[in-house]
Protein backbone atom coordinates (compact mmCIF):
# COMPACT_ATOMS: atom_id res chain seq x y z
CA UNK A 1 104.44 112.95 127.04
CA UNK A 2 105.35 113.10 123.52
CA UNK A 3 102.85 114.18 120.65
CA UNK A 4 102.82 113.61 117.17
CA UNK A 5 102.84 117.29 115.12
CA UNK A 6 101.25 115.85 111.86
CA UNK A 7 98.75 117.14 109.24
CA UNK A 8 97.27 113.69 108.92
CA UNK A 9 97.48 112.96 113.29
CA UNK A 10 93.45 112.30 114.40
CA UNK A 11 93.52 113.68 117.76
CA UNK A 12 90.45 113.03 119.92
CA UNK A 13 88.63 116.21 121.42
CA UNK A 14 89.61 116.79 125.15
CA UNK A 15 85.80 115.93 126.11
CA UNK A 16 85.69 112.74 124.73
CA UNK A 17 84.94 109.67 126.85
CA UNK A 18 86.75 106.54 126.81
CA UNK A 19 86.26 104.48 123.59
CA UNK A 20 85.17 100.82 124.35
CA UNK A 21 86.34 98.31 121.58
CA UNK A 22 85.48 95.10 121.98
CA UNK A 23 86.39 91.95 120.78
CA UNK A 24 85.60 92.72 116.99
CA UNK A 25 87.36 95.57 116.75
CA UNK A 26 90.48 94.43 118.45
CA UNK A 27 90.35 91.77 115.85
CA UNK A 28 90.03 94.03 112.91
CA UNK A 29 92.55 96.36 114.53
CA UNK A 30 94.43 92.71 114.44
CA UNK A 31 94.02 92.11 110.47
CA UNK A 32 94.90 95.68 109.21
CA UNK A 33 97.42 96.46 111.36
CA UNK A 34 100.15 95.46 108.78
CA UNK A 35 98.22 97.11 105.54
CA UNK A 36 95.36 96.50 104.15
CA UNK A 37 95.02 93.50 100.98
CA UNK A 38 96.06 95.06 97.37
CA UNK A 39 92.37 94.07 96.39
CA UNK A 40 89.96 96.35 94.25
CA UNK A 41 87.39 96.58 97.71
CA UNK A 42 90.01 95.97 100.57
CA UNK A 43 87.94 96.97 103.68
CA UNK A 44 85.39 94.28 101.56
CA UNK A 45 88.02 91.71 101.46
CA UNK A 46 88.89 91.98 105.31
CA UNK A 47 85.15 91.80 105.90
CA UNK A 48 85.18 88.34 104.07
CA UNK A 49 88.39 87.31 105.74
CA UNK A 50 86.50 87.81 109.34
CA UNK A 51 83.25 87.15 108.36
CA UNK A 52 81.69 90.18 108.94
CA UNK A 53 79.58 93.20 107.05
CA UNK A 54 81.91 94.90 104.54
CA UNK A 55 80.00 98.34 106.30
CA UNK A 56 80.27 97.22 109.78
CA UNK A 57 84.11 97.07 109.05
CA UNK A 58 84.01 100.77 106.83
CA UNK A 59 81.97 101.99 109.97
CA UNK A 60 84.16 100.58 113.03
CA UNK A 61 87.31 101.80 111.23
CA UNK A 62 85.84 105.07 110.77
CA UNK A 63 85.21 105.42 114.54
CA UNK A 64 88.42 104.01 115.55
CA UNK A 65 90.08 106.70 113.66
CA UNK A 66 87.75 109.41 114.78
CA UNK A 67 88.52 108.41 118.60
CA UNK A 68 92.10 108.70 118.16
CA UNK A 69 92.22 104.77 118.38
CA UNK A 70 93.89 104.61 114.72
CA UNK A 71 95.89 107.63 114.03
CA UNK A 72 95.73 107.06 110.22
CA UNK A 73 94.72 104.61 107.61
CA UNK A 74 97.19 105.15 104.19
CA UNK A 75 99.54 104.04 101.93
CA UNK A 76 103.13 103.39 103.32
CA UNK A 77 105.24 103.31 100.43
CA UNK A 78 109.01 101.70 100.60
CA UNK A 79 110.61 105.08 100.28
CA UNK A 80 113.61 102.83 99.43
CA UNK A 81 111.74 101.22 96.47
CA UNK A 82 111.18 104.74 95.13
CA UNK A 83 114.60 105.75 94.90
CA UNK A 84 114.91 107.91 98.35
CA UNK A 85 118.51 106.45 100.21
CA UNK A 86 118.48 109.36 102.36
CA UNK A 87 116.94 109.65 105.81
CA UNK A 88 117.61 112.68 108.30
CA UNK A 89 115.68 113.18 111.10
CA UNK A 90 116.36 117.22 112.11
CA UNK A 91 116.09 118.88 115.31
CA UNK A 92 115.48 121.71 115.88
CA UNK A 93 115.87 124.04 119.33
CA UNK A 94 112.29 126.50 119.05
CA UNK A 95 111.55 128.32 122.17
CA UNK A 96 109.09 125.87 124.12
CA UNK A 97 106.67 129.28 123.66
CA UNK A 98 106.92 128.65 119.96
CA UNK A 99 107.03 125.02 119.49
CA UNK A 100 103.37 123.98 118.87
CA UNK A 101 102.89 126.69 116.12
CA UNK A 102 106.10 125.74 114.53
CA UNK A 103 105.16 121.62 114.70
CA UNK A 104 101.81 122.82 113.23
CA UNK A 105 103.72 124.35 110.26
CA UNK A 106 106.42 121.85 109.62
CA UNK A 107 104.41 118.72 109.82
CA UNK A 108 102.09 120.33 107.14
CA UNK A 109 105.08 120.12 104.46
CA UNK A 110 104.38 117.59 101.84
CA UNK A 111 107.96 116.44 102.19
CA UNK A 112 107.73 115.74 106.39
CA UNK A 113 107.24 111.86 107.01
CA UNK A 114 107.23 112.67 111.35
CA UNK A 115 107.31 115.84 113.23
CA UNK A 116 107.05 115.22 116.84
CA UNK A 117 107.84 117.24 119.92
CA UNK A 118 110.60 115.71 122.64
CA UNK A 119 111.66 117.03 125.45
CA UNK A 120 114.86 118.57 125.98
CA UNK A 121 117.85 116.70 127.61
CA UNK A 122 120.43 120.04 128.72
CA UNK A 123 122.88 120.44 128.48
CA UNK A 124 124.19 117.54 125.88
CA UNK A 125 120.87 118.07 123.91
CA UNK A 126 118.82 121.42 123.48
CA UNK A 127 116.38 119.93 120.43
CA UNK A 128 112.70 119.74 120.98
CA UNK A 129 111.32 119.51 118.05
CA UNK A 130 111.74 116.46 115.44
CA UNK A 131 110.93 116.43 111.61
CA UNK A 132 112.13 113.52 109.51
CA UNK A 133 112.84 114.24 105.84
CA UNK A 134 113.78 111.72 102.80
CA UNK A 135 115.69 112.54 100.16
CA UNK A 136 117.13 110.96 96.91
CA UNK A 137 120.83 111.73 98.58
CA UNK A 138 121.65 113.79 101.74
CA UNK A 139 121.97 117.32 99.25
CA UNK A 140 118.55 116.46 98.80
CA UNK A 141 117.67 116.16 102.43
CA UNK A 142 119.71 119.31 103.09
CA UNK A 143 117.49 121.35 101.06
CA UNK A 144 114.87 120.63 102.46
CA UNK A 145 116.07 121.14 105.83
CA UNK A 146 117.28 124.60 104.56
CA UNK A 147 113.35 125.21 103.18
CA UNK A 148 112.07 124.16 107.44
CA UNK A 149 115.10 126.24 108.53
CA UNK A 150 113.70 129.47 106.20
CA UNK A 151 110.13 128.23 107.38
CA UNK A 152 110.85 128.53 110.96
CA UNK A 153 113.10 131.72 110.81
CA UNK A 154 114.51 133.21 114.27
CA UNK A 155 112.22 130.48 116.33
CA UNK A 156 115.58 128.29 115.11
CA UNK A 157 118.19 128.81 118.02
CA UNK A 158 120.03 125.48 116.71
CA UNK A 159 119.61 122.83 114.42
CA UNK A 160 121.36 119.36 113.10
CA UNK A 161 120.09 116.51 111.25
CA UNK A 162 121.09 112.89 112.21
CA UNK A 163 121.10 110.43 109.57
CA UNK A 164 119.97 107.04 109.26
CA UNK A 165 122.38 104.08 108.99
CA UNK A 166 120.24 101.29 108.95
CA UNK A 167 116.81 100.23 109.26
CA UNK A 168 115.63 98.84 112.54
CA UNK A 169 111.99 98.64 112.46
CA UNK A 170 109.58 99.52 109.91
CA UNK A 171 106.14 99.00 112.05
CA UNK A 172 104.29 100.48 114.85
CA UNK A 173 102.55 98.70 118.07
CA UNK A 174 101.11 95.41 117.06
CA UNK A 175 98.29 94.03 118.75
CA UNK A 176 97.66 90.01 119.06
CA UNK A 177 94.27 89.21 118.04
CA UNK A 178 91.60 87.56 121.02
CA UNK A 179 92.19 84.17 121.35
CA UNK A 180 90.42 81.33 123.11
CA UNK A 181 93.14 81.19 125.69
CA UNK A 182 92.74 84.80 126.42
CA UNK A 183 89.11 86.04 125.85
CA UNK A 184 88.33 89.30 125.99
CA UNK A 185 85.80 89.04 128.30
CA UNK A 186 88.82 88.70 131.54
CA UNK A 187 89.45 92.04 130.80
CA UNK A 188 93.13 91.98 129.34
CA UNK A 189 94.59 90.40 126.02
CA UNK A 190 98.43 89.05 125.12
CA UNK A 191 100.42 91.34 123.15
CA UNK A 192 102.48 90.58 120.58
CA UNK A 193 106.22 91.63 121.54
């Protein structure tokens, strides 16, 4: 199974129990799930938008996220928008020994979008360990895949960095909100695909 390595990833402890979320949440998991409104007091627009209690919505989030339920709640900006063309997602081959320490320290660089480990595939690919970088242009990205390289030291054994081409999807799991047809209380809801 693979793991995101980030500085922002909200793991849940070992111990904890299953979360329950029930209908509510699954329908405010429903109406963030593609951002949040550009609104002054967003979490108290969605509370307006599903007519609930502007806290009840601060509060569920906040225990969503602490369960491991939502990873993160942030800005995504259009890196493209911004000026950044270049995309390379380098691998890296770290001894398997080494590999959470070194995911630790590369997904705490301000300029790592992803750092996940993935297993190995020999002999056609040795890389288990992922770190996407943007740059302005691929010198850019280069650099800073020189600055992990220096980072990481003689954990590297081999590294490359693939580059994006196009963009093929821009969101995460999506969830369909509870609907008459399919209430939550049979146990299982449809999924948007």
């Amino acid at each position: 199974m693979s793991a995101p390595m980030t500085r922002a990833n909200a793991q849940p402890s070992p111990e904890a129990s299953p979360v329950v979320i029930d209908a509510i949440d699954r329908r405010l998991i429903a109406a963030t799930q593609s951002g949040l409104p550009l609104d002054a007091r967003p979490y108290h627009a969605v509370a307006r938008r599903l007519g609930l209690d502007p806290h009840d919505v601060m509060a569920r989030l906040t225990r969503l996220q602490a369960a491991g339920v939502i990873r993160r709640i942030g800005a995504v900006p259009n890196h493209y928008a911004l000026g950044y063309r270049a995309n390379g997602m380098s691998v890296w081959d770290i001894p398997d020994t080494r590999i959470d320490a070194a995911g630790r320290r590369v997904g705490a660089l301000d300029f790592v979008s992803h750092c996940y480990r993935r297993p190995r595939r020999p002999p056609l690919w040795p890389y288990n360990l992922f770190a996407m970088v943007h740059g302005r242009d691929r010198a850019e990205v280069e650099d800073k895949v020189a600055r992990i390289a220096a980072l990481l030291g003689p954990d590297v054994r081999a590294h490359a960095v693939l580059y994006s081409t196009r963009i093929l999807k821009k969101t995460g799991l999506r969830i369909a909100a509870p609907s008459p047809a399919y209430p939550s209380s049979q146990g299982s809801e449809p999924c948007s695909v």
